[in-house]
N, C-alpha and C. Protein backbone atom coordinates (compact mmCIF):
# COMPACT_ATOMS: atom_id res chain seq x y z
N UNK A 1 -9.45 17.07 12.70
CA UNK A 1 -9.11 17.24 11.31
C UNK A 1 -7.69 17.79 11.19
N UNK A 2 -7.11 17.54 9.94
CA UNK A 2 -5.40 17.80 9.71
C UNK A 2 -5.76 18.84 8.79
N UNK A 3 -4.87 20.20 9.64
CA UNK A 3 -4.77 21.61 8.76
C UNK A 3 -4.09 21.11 7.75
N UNK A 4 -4.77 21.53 6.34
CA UNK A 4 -3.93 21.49 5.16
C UNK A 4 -3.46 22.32 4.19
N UNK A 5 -3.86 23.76 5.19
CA UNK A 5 -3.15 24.71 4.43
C UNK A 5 -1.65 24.58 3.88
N UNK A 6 -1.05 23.84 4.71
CA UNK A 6 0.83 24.01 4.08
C UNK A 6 0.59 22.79 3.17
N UNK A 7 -0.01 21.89 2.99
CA UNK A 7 0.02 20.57 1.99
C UNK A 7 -0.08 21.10 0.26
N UNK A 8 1.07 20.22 0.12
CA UNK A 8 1.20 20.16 -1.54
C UNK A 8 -0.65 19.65 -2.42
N UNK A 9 -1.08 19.86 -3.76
CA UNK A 9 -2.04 19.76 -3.92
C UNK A 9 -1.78 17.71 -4.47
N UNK A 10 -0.40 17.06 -4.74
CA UNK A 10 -0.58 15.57 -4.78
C UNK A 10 -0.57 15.38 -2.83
N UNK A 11 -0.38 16.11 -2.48
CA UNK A 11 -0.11 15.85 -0.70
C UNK A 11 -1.79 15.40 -0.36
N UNK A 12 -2.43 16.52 -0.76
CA UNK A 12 -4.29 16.73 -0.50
C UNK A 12 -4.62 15.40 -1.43
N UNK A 13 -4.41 14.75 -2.27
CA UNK A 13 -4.64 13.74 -3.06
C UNK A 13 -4.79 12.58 -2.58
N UNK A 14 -3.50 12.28 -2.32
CA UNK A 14 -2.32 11.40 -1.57
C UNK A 14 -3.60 11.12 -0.30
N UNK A 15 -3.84 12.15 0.29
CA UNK A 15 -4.58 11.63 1.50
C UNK A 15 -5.95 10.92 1.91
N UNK A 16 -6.50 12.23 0.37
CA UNK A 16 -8.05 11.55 0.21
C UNK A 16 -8.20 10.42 -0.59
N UNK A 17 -7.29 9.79 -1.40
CA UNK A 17 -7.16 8.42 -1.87
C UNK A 17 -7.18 7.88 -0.74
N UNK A 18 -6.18 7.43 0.20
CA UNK A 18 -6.13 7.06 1.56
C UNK A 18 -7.66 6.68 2.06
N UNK A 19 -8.35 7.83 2.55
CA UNK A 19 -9.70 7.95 2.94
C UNK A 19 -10.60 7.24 2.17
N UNK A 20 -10.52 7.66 1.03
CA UNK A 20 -11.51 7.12 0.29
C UNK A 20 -11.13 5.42 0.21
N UNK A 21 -9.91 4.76 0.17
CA UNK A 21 -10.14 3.27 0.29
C UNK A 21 -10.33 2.95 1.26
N UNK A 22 -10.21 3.56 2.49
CA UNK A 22 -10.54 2.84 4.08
C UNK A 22 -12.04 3.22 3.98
N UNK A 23 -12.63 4.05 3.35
CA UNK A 23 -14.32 3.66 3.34
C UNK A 23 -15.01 3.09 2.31
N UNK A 24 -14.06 2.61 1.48
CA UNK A 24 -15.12 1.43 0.67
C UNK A 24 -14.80 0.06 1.57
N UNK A 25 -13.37 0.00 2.04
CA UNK A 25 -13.36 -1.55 2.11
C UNK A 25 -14.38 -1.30 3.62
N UNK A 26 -14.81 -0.20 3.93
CA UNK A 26 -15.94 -0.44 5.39
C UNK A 26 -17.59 -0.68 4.31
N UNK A 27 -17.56 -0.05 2.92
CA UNK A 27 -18.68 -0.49 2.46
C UNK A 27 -18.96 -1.73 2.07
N UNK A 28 -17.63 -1.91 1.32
CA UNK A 28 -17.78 -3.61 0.57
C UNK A 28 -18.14 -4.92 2.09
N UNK A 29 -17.55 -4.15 3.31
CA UNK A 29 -18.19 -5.34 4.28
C UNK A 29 -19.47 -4.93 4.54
N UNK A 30 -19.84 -4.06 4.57
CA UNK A 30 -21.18 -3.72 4.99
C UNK A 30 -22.23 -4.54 4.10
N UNK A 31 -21.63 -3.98 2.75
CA UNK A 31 -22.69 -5.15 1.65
C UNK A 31 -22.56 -6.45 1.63
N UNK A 32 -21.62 -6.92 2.41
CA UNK A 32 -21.32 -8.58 1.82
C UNK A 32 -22.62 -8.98 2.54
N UNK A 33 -22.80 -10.22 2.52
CA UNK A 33 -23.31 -11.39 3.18
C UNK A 33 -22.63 -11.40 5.17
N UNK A 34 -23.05 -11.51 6.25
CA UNK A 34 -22.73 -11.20 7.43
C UNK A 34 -21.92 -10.33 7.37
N UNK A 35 -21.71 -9.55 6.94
CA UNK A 35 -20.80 -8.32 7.06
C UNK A 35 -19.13 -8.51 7.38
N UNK A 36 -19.09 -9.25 6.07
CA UNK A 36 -17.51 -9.91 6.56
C UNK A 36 -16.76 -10.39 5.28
N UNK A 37 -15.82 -10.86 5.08
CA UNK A 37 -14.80 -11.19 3.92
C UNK A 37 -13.82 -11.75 4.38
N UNK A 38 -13.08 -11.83 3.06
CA UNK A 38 -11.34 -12.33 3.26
C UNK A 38 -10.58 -11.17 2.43
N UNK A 39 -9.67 -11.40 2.80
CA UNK A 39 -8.50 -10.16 1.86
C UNK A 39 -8.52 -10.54 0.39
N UNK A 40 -8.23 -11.71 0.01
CA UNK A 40 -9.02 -11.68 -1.19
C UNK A 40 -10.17 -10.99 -1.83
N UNK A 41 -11.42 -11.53 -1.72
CA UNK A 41 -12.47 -10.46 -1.53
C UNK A 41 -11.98 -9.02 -1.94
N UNK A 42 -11.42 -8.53 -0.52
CA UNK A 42 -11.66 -7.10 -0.61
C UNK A 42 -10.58 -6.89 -1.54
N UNK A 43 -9.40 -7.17 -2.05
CA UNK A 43 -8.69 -6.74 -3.18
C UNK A 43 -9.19 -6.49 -4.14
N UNK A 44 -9.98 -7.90 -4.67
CA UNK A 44 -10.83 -7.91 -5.92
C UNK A 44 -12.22 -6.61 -5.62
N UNK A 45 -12.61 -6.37 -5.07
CA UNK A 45 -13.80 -5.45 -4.76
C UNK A 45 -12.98 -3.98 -5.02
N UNK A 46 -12.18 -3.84 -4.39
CA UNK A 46 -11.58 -2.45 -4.36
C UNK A 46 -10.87 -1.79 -5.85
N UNK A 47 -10.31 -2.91 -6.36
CA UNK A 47 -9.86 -2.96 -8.02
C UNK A 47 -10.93 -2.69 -8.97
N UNK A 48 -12.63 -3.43 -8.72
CA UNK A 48 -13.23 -2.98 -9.13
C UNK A 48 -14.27 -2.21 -9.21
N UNK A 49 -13.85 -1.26 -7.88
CA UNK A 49 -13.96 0.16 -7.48
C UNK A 49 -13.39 1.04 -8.09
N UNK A 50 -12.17 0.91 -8.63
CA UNK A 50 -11.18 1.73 -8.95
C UNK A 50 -10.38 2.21 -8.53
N UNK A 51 -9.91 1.34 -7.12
CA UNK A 51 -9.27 1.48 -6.60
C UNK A 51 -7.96 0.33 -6.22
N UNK A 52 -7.23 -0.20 -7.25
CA UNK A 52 -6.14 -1.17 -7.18
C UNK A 52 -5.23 -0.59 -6.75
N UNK A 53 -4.56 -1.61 -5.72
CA UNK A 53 -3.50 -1.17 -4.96
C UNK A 53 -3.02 -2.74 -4.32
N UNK A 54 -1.36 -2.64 -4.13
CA UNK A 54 -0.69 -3.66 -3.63
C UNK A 54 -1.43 -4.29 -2.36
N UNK A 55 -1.12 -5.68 -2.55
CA UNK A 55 -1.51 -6.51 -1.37
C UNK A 55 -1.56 -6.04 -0.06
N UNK A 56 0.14 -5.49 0.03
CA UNK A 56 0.78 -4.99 1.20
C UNK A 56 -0.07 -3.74 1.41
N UNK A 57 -0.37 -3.13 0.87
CA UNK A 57 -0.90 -1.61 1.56
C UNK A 57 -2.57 -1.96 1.41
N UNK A 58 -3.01 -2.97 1.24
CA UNK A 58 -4.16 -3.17 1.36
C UNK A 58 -4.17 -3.78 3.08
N UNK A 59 -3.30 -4.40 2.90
CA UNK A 59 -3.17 -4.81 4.59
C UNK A 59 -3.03 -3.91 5.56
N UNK A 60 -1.85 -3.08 5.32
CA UNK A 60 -2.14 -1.63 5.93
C UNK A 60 -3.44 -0.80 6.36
N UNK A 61 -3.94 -0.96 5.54
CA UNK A 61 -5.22 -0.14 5.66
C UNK A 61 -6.54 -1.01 6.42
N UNK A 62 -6.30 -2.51 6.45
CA UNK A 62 -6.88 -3.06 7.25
C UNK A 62 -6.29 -3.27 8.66
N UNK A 63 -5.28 -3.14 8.61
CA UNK A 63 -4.75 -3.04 9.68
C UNK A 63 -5.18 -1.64 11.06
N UNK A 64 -4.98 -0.57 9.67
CA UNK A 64 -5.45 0.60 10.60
C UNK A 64 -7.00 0.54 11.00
N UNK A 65 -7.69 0.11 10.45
CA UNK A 65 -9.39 -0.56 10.72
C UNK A 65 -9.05 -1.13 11.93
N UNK A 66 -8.84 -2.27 11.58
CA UNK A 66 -8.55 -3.19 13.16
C UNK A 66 -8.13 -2.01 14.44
N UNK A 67 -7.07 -1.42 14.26
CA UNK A 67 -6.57 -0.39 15.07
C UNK A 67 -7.64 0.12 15.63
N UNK A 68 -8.16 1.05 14.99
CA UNK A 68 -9.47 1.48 15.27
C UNK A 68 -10.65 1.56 15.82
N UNK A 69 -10.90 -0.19 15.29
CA UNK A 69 -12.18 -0.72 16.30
C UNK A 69 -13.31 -0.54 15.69
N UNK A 70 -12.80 -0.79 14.18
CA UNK A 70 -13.64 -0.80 13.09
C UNK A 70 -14.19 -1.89 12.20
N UNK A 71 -12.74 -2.56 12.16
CA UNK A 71 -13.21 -4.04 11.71
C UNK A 71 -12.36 -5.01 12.44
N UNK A 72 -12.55 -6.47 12.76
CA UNK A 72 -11.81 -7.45 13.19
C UNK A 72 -11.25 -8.28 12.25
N UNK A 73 -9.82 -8.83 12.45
CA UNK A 73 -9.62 -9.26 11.27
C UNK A 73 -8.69 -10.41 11.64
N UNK A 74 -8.71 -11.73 11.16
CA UNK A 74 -8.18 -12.65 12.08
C UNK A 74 -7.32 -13.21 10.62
N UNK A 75 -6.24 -14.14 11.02
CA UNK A 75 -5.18 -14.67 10.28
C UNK A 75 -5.47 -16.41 10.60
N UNK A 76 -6.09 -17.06 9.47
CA UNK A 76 -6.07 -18.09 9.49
C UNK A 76 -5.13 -19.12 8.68
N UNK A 77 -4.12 -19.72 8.88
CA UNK A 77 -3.15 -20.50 8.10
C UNK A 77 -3.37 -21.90 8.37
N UNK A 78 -4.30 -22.02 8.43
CA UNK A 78 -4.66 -24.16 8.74
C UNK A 78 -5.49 -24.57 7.62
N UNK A 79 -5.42 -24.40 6.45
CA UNK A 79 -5.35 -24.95 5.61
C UNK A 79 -4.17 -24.77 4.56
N UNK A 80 -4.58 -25.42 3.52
CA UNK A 80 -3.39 -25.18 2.27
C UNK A 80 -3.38 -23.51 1.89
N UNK A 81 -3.73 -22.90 2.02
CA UNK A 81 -3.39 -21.37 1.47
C UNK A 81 -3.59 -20.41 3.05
N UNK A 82 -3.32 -19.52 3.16
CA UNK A 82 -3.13 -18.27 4.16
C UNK A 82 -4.39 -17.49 3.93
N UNK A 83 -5.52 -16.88 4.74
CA UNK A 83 -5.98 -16.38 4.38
C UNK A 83 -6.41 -15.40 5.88
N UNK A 84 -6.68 -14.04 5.11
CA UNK A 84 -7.03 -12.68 6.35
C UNK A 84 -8.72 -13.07 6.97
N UNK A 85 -9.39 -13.22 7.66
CA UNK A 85 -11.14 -13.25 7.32
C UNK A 85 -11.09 -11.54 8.08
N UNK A 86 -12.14 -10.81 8.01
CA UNK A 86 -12.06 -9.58 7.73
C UNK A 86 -13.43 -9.35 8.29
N UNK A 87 -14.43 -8.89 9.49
CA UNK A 87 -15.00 -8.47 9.91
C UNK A 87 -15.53 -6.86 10.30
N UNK A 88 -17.00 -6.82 9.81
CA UNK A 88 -17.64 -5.41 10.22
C UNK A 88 -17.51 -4.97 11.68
N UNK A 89 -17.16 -4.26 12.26
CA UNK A 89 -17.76 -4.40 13.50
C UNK A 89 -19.10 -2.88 13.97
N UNK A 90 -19.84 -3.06 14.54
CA UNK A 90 -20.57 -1.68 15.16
C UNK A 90 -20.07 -0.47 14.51
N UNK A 91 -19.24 -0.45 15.14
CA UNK A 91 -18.15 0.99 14.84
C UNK A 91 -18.02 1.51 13.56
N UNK A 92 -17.75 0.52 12.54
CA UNK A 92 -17.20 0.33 11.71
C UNK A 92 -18.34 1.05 10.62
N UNK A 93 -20.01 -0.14 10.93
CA UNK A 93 -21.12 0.46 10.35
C UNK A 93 -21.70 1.88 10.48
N UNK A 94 -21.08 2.24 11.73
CA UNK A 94 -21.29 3.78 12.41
C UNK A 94 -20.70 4.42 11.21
N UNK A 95 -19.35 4.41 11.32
CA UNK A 95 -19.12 5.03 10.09
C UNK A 95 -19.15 5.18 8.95
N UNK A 96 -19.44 3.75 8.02
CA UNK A 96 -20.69 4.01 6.62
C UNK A 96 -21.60 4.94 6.66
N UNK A 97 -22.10 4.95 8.09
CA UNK A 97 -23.43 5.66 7.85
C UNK A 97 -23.37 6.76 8.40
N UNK A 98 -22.58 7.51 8.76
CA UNK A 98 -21.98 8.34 8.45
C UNK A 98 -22.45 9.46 10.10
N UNK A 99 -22.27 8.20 11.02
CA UNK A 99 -22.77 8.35 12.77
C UNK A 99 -21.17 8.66 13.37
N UNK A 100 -20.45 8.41 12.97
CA UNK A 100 -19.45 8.50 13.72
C UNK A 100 -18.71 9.16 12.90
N UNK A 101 -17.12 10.20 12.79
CA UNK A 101 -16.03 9.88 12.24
C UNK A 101 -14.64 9.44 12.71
N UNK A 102 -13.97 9.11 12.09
CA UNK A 102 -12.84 9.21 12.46
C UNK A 102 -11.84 9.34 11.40
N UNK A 103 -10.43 10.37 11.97
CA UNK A 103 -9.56 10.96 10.66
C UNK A 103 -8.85 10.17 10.20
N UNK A 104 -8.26 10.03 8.89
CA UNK A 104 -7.97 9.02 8.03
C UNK A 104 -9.47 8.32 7.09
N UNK A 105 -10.04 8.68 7.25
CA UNK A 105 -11.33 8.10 6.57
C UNK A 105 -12.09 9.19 5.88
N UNK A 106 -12.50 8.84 4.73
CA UNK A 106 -13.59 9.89 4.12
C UNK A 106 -14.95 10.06 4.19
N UNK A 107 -15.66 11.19 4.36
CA UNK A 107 -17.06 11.16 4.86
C UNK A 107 -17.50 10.06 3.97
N UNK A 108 -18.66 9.93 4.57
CA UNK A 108 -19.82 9.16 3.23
C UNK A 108 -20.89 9.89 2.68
N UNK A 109 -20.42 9.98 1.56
CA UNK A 109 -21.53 10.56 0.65
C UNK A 109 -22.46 9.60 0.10
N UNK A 110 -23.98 10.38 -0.60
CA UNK A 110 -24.53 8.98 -1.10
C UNK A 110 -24.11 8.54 -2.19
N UNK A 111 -24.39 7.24 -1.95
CA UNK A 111 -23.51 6.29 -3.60
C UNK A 111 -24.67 6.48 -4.66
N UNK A 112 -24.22 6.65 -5.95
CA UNK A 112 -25.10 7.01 -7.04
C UNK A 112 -25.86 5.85 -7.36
């Protein structure tokens, strides 16, 4: 865990926003259908979470997943449009359910 005694109170914000979208887009795969998506998908899911945010830092944050060893996420460009496909992995469900952590991510609480 990151001491946050010296952090500004948008600093403490700033971070748990962070957290909190790297564990929905691990919920929204968990709920899909095979536990998987496209970046599409998860934009639209996360916006209507309440959580909208640029393309680019949505990639980011899947990116740090992938990093992780949380989700797999492959780049397919062989058809007419570009698209991310976006995979659960083990790990990933570990941490929905709240078996594993890791920092940068927010616990899981239960959903109402």
């Amino acid at each position: 865990m990151i001491d946050q005694s010296n952090l500004s109170a948008e600093e403490i914000a700033a971070k748990a926003r962070v957290g909190c979208i790297r564990l929905w887009i691990l919920r929204l795969l968990k709920a899909s259908p095979g536990h998987c998506g496209n970046d599409e998908f998860m934009h639209t899911g996360l916006s209507y979470a309440g959580l909208p945010l640029a393309h680019a830092e949505m990639l980011a944050h899947l990116h740090f997943l992938a990093d992780n060893g949380l989700v797999r996420l492959r780049y397919l460009d062989d058809f007419p449009f570009k698209v991310w496909t976006i995979e659960l992995t083990r790990a990933g469900q570990e941490v929905v359910q709240g078996l594993t952590r890791i920092d940068g991510i927010e616990l899981p609480r239960a959903m109402p």
